[in-house]
N, C-alpha and C. Protein backbone atom coordinates (compact mmCIF):
# COMPACT_ATOMS: atom_id res chain seq x y z
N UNK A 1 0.85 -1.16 0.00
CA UNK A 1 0.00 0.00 0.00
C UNK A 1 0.91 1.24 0.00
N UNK A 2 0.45 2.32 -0.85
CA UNK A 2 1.83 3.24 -1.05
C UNK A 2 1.20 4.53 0.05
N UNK A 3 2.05 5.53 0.27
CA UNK A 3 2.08 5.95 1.29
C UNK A 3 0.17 7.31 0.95
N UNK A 4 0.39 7.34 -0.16
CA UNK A 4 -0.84 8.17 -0.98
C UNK A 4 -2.28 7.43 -0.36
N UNK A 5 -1.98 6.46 -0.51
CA UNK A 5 -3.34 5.33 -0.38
C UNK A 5 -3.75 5.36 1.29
N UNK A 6 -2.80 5.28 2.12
CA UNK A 6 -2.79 5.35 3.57
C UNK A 6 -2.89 6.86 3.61
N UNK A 7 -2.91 8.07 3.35
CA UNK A 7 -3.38 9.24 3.58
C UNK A 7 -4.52 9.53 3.31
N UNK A 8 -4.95 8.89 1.99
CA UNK A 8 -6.48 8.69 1.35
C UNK A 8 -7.31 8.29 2.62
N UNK A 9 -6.86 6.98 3.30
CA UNK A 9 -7.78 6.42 3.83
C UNK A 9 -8.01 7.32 5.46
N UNK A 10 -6.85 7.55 5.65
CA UNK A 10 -6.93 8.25 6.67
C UNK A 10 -7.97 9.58 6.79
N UNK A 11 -7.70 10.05 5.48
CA UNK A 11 -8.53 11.42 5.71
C UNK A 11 -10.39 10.89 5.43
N UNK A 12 -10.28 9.97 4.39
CA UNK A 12 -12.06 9.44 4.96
C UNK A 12 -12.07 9.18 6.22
N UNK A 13 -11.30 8.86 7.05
CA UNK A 13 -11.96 8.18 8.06
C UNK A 13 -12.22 10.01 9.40
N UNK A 14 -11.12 10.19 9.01
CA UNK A 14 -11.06 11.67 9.77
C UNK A 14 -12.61 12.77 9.23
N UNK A 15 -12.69 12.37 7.94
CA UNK A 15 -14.32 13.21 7.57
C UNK A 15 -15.39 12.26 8.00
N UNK A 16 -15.48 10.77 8.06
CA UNK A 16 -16.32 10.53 8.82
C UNK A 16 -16.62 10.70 9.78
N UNK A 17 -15.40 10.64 10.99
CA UNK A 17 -16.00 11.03 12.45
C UNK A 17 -16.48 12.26 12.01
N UNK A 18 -15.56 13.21 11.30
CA UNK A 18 -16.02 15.00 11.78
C UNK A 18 -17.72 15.15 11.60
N UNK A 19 -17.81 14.11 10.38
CA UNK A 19 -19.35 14.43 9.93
C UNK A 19 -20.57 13.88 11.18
N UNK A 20 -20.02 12.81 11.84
CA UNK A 20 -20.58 12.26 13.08
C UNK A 20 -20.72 13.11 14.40
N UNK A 21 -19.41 13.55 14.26
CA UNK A 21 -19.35 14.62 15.57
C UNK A 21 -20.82 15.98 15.35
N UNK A 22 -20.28 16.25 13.63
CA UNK A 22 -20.83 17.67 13.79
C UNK A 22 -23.02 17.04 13.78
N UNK A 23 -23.07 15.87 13.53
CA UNK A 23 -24.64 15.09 13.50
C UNK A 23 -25.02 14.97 14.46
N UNK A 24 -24.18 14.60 15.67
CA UNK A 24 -24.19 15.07 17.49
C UNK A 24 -24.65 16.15 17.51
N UNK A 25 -23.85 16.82 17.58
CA UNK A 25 -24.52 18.46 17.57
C UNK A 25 -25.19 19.06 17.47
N UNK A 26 -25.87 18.64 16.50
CA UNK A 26 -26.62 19.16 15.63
C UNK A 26 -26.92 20.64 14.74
N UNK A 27 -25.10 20.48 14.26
CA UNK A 27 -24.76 21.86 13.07
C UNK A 27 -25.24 20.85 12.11
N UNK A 28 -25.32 19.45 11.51
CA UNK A 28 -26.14 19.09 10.24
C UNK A 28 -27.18 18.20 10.89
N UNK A 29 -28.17 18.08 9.72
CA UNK A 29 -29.34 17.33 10.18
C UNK A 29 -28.88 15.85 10.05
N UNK A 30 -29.21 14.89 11.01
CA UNK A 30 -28.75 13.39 11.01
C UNK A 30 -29.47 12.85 9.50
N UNK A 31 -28.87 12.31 9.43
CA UNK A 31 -28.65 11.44 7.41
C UNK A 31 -28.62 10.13 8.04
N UNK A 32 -28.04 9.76 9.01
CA UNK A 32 -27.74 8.13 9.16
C UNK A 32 -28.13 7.88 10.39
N UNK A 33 -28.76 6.47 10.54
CA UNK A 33 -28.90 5.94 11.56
C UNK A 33 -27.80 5.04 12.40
N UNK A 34 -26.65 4.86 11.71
CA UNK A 34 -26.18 4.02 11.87
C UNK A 34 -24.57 4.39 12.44
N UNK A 35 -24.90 5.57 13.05
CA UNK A 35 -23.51 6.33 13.48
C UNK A 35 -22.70 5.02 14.48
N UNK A 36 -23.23 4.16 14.69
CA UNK A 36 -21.74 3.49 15.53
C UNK A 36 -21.16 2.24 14.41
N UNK A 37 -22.00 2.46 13.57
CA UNK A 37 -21.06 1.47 12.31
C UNK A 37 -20.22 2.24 11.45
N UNK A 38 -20.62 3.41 11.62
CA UNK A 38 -19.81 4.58 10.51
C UNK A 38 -18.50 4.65 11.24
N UNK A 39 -18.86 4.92 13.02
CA UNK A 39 -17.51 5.16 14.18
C UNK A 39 -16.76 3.59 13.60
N UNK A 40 -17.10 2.32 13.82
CA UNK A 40 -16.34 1.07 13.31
C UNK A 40 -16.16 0.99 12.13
N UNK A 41 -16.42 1.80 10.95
CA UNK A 41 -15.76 1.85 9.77
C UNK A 41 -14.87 2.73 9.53
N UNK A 42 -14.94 3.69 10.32
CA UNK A 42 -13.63 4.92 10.20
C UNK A 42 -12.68 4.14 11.00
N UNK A 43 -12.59 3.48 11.94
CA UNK A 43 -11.50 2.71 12.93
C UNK A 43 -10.84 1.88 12.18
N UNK A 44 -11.59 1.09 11.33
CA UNK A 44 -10.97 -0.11 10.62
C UNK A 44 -9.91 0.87 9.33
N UNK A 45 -10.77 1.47 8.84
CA UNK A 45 -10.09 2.51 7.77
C UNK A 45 -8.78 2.83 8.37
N UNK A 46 -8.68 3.36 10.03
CA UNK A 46 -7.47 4.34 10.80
C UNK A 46 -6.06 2.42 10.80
N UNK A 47 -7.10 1.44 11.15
CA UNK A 47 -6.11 0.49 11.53
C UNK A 47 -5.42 0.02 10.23
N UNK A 48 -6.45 0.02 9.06
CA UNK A 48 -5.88 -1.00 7.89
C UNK A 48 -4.48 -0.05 7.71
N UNK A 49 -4.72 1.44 7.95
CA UNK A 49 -3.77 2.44 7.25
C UNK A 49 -2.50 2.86 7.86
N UNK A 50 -2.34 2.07 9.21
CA UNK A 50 -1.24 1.90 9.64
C UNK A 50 -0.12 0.66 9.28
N UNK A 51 0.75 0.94 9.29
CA UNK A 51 2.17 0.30 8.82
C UNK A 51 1.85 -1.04 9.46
């Protein structure tokens, strides 16, 4: 995996939480029900993208 591909993934996973955080909040209107699978898909994204 080249180092491009692990920054890629990293930064989806970094706009998913942000988009989760800011759906907490409620600065956007909730879109998903499924915010603790989105939190375990940004994690897996953060782990695959480590060395």
């Amino acid at each position: 995996m080249t180092r491009r591909t692990r920054n890629i993934l990293r930064l989806v996973s970094v706009i998913i939480v942000l988009a989760l955080v800011l759906m907490e909040l409620g600065v956007i209107p909730q879109v998903v029900n499924f915010k603790f699978w989105f939190m375990v898909v940004a994690y897996a994204l953060v782990l695959v993208s480590v060395k």
